[in-house]
C-alpha atoms as a PDB file:
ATOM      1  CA  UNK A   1     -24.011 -16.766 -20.298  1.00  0.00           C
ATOM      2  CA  UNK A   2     -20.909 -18.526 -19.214  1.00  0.00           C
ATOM      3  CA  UNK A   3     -18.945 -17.326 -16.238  1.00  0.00           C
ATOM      4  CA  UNK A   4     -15.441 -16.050 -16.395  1.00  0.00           C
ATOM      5  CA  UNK A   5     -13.468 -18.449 -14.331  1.00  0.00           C
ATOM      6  CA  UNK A   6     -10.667 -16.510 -14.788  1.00  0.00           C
ATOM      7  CA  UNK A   7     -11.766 -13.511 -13.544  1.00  0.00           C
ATOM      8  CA  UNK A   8     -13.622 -15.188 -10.348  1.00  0.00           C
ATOM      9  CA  UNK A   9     -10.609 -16.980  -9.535  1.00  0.00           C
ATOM     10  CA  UNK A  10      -8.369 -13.854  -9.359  1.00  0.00           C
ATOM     11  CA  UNK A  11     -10.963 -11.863  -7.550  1.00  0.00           C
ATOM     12  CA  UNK A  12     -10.951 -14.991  -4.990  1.00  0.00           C
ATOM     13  CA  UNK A  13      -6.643 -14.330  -4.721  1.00  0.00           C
ATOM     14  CA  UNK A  14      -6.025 -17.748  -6.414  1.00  0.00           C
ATOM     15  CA  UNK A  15      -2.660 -17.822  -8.422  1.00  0.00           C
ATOM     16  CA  UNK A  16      -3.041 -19.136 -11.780  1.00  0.00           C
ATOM     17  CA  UNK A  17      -0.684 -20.234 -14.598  1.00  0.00           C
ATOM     18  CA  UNK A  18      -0.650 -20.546 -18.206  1.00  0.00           C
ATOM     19  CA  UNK A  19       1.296 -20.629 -21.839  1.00  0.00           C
ATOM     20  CA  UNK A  20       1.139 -18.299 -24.397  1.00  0.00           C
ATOM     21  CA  UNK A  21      -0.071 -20.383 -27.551  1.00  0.00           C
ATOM     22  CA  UNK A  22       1.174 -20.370 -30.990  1.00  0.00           C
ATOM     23  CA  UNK A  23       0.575 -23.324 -32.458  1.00  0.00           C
ATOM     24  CA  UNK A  24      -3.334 -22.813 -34.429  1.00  0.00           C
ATOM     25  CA  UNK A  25      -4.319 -26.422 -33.821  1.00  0.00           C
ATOM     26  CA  UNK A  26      -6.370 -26.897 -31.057  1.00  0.00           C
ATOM     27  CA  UNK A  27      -5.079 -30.004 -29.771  1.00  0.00           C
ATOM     28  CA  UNK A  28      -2.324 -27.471 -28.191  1.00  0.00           C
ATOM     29  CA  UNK A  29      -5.167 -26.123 -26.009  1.00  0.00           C
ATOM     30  CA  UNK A  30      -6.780 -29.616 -24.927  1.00  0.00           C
ATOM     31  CA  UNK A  31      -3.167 -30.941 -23.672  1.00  0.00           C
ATOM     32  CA  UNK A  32      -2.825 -27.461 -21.566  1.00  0.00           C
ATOM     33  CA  UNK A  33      -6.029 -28.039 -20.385  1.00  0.00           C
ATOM     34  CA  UNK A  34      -5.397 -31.777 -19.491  1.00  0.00           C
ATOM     35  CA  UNK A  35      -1.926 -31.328 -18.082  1.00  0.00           C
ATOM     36  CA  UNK A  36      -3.435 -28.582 -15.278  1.00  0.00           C
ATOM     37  CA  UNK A  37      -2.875 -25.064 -16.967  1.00  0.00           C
ATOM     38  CA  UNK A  38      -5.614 -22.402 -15.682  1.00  0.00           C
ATOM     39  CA  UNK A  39      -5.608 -20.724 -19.050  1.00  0.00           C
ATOM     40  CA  UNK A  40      -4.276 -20.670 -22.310  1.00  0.00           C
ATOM     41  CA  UNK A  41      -2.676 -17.256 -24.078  1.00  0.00           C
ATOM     42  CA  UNK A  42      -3.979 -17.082 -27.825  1.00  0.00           C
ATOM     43  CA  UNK A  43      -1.402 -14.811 -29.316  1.00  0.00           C
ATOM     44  CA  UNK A  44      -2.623 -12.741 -32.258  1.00  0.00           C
ATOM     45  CA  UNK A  45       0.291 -10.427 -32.040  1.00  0.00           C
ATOM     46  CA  UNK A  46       3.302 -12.648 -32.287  1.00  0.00           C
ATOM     47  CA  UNK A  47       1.525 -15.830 -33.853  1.00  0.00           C
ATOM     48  CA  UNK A  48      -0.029 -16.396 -37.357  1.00  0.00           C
ATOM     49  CA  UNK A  49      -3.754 -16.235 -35.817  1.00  0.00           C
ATOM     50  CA  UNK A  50      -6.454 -15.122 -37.659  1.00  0.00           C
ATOM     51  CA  UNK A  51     -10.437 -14.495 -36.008  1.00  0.00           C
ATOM     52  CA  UNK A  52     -11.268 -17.337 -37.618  1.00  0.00           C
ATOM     53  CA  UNK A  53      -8.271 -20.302 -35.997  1.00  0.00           C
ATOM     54  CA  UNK A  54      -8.958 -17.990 -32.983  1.00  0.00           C
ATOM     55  CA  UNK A  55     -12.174 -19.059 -32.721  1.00  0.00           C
ATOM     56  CA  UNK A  56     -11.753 -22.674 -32.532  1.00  0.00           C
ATOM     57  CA  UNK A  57      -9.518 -22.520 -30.024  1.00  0.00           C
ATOM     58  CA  UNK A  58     -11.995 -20.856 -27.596  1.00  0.00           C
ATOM     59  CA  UNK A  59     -14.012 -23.752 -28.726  1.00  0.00           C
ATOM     60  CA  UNK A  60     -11.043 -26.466 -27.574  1.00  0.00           C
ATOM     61  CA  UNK A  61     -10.857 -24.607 -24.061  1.00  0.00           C
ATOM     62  CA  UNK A  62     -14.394 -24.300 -23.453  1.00  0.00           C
ATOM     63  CA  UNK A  63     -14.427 -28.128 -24.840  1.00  0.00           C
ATOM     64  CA  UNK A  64     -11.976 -28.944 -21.201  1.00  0.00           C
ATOM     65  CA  UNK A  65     -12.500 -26.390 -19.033  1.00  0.00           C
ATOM     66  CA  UNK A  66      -9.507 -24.080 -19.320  1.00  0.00           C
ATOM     67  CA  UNK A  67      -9.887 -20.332 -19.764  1.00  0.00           C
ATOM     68  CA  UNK A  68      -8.911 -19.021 -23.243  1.00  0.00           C
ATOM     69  CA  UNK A  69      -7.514 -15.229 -23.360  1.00  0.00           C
ATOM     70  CA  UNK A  70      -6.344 -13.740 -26.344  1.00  0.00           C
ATOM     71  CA  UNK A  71      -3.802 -11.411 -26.818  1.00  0.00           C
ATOM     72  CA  UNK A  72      -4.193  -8.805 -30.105  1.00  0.00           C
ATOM     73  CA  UNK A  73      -2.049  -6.700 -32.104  1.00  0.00           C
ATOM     74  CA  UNK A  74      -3.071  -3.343 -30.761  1.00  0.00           C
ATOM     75  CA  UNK A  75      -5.476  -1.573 -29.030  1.00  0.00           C
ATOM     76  CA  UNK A  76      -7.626  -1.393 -31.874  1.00  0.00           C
ATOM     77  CA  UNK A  77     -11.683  -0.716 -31.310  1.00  0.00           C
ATOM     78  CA  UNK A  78     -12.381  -3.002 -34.794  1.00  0.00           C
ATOM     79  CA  UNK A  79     -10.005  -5.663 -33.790  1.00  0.00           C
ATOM     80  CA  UNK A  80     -11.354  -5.635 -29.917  1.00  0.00           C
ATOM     81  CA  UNK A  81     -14.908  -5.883 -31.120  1.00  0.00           C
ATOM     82  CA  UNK A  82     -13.983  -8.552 -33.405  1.00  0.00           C
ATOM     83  CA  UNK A  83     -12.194 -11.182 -30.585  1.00  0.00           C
ATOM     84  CA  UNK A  84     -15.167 -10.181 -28.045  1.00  0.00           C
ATOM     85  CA  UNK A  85     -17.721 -11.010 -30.440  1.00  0.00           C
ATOM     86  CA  UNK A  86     -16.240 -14.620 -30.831  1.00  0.00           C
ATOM     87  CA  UNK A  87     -16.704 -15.141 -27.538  1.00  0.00           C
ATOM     88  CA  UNK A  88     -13.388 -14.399 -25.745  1.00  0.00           C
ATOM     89  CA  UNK A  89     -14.039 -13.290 -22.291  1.00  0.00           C
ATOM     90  CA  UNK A  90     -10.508 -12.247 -21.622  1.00  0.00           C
ATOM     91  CA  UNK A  91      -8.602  -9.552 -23.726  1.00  0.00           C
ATOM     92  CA  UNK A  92      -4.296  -8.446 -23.164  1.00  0.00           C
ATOM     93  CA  UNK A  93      -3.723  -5.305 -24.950  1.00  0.00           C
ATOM     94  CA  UNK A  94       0.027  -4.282 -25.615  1.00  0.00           C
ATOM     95  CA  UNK A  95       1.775  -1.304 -25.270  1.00  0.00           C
ATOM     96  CA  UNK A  96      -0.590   0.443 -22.926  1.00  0.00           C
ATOM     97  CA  UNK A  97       1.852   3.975 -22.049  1.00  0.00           C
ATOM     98  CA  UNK A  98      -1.116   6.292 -20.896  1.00  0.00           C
ATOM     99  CA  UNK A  99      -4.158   7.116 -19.111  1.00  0.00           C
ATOM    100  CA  UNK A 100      -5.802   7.974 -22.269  1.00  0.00           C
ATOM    101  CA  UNK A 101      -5.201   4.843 -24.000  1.00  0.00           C
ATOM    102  CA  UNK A 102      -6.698   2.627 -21.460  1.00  0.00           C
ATOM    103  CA  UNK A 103      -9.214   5.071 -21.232  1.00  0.00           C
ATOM    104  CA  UNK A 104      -9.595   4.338 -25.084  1.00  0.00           C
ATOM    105  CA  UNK A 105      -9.397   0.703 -24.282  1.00  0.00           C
ATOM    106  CA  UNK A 106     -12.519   0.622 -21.828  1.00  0.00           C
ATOM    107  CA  UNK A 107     -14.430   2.314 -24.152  1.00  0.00           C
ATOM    108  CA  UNK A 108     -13.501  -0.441 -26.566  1.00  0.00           C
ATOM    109  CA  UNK A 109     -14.640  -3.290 -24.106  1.00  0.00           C
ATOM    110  CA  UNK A 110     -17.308  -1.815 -22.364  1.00  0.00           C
ATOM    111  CA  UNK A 111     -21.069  -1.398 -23.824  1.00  0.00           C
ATOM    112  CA  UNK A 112     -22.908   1.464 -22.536  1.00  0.00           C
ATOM    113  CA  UNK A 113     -23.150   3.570 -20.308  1.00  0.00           C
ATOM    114  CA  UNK A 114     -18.940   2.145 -19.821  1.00  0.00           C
ATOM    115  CA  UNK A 115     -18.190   2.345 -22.848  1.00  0.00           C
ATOM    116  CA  UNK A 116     -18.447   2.299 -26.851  1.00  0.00           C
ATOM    117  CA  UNK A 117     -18.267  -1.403 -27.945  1.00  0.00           C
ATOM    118  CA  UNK A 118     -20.264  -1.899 -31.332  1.00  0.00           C
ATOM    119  CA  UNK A 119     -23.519  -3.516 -30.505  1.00  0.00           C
ATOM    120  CA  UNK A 120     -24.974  -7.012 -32.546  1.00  0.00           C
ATOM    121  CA  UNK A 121     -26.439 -10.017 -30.835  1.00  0.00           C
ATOM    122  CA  UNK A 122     -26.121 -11.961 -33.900  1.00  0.00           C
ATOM    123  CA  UNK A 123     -22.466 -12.934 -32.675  1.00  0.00           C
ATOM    124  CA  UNK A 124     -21.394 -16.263 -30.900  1.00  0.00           C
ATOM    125  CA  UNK A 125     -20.454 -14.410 -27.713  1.00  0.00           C
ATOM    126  CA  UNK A 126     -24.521 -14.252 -27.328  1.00  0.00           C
ATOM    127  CA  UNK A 127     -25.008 -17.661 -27.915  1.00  0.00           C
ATOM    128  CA  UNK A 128     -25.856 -16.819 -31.978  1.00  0.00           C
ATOM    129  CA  UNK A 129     -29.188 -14.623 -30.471  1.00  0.00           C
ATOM    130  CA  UNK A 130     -30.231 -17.752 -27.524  1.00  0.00           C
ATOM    131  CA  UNK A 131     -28.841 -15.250 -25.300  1.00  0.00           C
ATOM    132  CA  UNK A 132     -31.394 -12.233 -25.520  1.00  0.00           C
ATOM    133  CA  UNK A 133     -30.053  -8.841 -26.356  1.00  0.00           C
ATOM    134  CA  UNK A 134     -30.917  -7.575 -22.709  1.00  0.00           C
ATOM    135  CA  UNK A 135     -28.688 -10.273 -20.966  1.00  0.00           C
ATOM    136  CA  UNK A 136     -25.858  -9.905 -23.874  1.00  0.00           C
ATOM    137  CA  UNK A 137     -25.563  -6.211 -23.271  1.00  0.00           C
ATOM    138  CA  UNK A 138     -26.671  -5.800 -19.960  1.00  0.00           C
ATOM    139  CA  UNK A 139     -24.137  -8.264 -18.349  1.00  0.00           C
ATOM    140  CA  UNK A 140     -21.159  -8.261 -21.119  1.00  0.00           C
ATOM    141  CA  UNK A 141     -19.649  -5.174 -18.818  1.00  0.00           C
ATOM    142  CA  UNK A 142     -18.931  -7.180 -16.174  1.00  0.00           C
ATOM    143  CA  UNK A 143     -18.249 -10.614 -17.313  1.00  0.00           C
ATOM    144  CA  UNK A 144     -15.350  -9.132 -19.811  1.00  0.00           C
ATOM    145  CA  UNK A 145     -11.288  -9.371 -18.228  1.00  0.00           C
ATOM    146  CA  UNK A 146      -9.373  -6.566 -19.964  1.00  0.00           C
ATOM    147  CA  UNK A 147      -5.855  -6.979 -19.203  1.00  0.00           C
ATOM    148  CA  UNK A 148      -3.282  -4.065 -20.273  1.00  0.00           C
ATOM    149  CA  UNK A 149       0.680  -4.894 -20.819  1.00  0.00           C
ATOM    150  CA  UNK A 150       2.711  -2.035 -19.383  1.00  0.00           C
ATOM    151  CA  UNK A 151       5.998  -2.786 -21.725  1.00  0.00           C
ATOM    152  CA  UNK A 152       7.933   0.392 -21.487  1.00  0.00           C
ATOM    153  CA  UNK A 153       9.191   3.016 -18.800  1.00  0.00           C
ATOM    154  CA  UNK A 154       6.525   5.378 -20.319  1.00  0.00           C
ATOM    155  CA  UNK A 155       3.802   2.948 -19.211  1.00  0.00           C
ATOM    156  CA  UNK A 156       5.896   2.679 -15.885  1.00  0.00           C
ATOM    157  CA  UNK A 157       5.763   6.275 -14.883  1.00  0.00           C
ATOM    158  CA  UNK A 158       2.298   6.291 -16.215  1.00  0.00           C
ATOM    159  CA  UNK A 159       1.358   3.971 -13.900  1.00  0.00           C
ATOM    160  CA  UNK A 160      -0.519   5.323 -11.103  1.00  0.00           C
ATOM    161  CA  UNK A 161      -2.678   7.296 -13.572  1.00  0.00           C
ATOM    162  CA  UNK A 162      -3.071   4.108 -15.452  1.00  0.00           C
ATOM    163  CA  UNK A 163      -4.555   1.860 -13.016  1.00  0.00           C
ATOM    164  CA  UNK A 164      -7.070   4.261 -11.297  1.00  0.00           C
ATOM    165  CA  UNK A 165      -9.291   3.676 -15.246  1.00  0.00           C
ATOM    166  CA  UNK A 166     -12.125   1.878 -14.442  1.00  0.00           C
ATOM    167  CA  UNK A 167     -12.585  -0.994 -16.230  1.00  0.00           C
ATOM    168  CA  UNK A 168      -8.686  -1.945 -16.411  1.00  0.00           C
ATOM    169  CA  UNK A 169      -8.823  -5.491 -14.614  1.00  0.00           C
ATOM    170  CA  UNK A 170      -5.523  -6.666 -14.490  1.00  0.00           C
ATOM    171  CA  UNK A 171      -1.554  -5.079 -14.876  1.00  0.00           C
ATOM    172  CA  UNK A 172       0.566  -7.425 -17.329  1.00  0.00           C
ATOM    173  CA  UNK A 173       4.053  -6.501 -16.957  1.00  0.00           C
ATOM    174  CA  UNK A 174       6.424  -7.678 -20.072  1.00  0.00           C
ATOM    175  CA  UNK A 175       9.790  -8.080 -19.092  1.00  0.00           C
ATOM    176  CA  UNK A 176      10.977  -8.273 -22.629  1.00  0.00           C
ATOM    177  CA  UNK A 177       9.965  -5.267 -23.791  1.00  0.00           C
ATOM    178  CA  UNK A 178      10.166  -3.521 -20.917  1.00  0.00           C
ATOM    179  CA  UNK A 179      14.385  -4.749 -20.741  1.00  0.00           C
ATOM    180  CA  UNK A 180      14.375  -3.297 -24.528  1.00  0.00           C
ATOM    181  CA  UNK A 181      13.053   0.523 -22.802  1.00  0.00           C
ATOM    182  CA  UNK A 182      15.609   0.083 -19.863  1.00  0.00           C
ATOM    183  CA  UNK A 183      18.411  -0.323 -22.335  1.00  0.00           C
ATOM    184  CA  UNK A 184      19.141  -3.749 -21.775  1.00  0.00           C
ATOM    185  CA  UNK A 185      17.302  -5.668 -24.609  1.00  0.00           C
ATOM    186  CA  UNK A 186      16.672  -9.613 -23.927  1.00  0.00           C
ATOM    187  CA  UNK A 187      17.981  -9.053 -20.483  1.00  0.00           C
ATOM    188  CA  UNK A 188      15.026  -9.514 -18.441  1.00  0.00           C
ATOM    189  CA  UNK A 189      16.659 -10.596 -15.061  1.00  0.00           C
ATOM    190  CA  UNK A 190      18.862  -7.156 -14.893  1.00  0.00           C
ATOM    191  CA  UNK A 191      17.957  -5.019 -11.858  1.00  0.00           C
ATOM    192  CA  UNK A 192      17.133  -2.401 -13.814  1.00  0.00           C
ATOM    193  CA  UNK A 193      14.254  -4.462 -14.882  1.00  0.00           C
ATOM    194  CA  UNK A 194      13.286  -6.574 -12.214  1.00  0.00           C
ATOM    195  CA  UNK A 195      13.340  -3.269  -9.704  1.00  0.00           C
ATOM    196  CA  UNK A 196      11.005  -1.711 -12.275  1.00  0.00           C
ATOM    197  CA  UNK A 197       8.561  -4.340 -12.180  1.00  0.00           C
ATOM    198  CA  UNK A 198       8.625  -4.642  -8.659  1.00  0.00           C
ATOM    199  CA  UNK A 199       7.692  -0.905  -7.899  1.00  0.00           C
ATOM    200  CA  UNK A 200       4.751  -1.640 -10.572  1.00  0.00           C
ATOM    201  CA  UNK A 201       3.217  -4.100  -8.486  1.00  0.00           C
ATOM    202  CA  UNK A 202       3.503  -2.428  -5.199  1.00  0.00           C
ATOM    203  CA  UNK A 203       1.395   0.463  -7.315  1.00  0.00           C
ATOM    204  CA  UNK A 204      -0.971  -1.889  -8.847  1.00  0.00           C
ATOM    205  CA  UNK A 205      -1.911  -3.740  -5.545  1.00  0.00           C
ATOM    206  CA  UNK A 206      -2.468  -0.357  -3.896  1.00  0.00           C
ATOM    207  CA  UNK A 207      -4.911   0.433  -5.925  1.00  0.00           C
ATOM    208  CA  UNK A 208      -6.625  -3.049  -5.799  1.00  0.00           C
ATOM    209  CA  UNK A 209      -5.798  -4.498  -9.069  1.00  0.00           C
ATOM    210  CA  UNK A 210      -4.317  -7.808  -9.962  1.00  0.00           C
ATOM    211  CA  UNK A 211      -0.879  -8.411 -11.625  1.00  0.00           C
ATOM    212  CA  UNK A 212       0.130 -10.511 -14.371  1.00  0.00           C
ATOM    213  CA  UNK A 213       3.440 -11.572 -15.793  1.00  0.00           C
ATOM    214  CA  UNK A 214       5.327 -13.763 -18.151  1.00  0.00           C
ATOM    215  CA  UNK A 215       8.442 -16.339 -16.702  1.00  0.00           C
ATOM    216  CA  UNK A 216      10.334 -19.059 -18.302  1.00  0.00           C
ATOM    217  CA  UNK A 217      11.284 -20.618 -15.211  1.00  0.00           C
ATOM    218  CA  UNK A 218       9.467 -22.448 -12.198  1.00  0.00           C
ATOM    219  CA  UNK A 219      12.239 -20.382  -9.759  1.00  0.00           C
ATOM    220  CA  UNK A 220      11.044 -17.111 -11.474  1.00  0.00           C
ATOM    221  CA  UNK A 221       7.263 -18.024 -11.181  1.00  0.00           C
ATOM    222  CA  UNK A 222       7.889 -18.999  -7.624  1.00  0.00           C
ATOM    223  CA  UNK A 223       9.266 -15.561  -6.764  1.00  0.00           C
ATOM    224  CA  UNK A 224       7.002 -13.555  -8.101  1.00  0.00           C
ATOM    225  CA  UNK A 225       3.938 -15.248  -6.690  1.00  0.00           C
ATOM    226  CA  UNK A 226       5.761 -14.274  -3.485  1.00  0.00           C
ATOM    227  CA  UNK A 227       5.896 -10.966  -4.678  1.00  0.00           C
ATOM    228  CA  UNK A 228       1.978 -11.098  -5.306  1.00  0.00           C
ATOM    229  CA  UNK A 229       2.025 -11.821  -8.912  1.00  0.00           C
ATOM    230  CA  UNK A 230      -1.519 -14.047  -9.582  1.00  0.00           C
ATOM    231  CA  UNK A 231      -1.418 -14.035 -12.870  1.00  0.00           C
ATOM    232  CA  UNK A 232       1.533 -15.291 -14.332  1.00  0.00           C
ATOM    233  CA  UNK A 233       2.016 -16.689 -18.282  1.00  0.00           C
ATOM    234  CA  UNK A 234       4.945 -19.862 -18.089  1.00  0.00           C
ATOM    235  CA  UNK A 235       6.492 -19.664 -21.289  1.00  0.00           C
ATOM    236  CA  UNK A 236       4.997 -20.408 -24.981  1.00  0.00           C
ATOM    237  CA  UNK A 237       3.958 -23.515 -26.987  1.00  0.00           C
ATOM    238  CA  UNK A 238       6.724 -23.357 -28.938  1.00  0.00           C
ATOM    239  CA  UNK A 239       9.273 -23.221 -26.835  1.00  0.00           C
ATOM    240  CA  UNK A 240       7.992 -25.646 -24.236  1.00  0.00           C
ATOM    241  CA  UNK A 241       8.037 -28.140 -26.795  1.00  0.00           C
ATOM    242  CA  UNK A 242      11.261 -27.484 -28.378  1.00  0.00           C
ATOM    243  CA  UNK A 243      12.934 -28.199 -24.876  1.00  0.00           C
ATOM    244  CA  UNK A 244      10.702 -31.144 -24.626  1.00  0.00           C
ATOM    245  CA  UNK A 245      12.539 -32.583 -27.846  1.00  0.00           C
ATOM    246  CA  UNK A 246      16.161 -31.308 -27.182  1.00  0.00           C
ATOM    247  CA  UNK A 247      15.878 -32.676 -23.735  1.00  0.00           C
ATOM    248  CA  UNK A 248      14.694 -36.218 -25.240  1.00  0.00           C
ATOM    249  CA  UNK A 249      17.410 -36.373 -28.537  1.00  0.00           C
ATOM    250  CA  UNK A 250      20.046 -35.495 -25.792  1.00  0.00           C
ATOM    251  CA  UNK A 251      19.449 -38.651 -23.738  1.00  0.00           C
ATOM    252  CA  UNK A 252      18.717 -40.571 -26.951  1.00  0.00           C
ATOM    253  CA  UNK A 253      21.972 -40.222 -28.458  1.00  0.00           C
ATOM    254  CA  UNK A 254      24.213 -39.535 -25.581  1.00  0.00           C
END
């Protein structure tokens, strides 16, 4: 069974870095692999993914040695099951508010006696059956990363409830969202925000877990590393490469 880099490196108090993807072809993950990123973002809720283009790019990052996480649509047991069985390793859930759904969530991404995950060895995350059905199931619990994005202030007050679930691995915070429940949509660098998100990992540390979050900016990465952000998403695919080319076509016909 492979390890979970990922998760090792975090529990070691490495920082790591990493886009959100977009883009199904995976060539996207190969060149985030090559140019240094620790891990690569497959998002199923804002991209066109399906299981099936998910699948291949687990294949590109285990291909270069990158760590491929996926992010899904909901906190949905069938969908869950589904990415897990393919052989992601890491899992972001959105819109976590309460104790009871990341209680839900566990039970999702945990076997027994953690949880409620559906049971088949006949699945690539056990190697297809090479891995035997004791190993599969009797290690899956702690090899899996489940990651929860707090998005809202409900999630925010929630929050001390939240992370004492075991099995809840790492605190996302999503400034986007979370500017939309502080009534200042798309304005992620108000205080309103960035005070939030601040008191959300001085509660998450206390209590031992890791934080994640997602910055467009080297500046912004910088200062919340300082803060004791580890795990921290740098923009998306799309967007990296857009700059890429307006930067370029600037110079080229200046």
């Amino acid at each position: 069974m492979k390890k979970n880099l990922l998760q090792q490196s975090l529990k070691e108090g490495k920082t790591l870095y990493g886009p959100f993807c977009k883009i199904q072809d995976p060539t996207i993950v190969e060149i985030a692999a090559l140019s240094g990123f620790d891990f690569v973002i497959i998002d199923m809720e804002h991209g066109p993914f399906s299981i099936e283009s998910a699948q291949n790019m687990i294949r590109a990052a285990e291909a270069r040695g990158i760590t491929p996480v996926v992010r899904v649509t909901e906190n949905s047991e069938t969908l869950i099951l589904r990415t897990l069985d393919i052989g992601f390793k890491c899992i972001q859930v959105p819109q976590i508010c309460t104790k009871a759904d990341a209680e839900r969530l566990v039970k999702s991404t945990k076997f027994y006696p953690k949880g409620e995950r559906g049971m088949c060895r006949y699945v690539r995350a056990a190697e297809y059956t090479n891995i035997t059905g004791a190993d599969h199931f009797g290690k899956a619990n702690d090899s899996i990363t489940t990651i929860i994005h707090i998005e809202g202030m409900e999630g925010i007050n929630n929050l001390e409830e939240i992370v004492q679930v075991d099995g809840i691995d790492v605190i996302f915070l999503g400034p986007y969202d979370l500017s939309q429940s502080c009534g200042v949509p798309g304005q992620v660098n108000d205080p309103k925000v960035v005070n939030a998100m601040q008191e959300a990992v001085k509660t998450a540390k206390k209590f031992g877990k890791s934080v994640g979050t997602f910055t467009e900016s080297p500046e912004k990465a910088k200062m919340w590393r300082e803060i004791g952000v580890q795990y921290i998403s740098y923009a998306v695919d799309v967007g990296l490469i857009m700059n890429t080319f307006k930067d370029i076509t600037k110079q080229l016909k200046s």
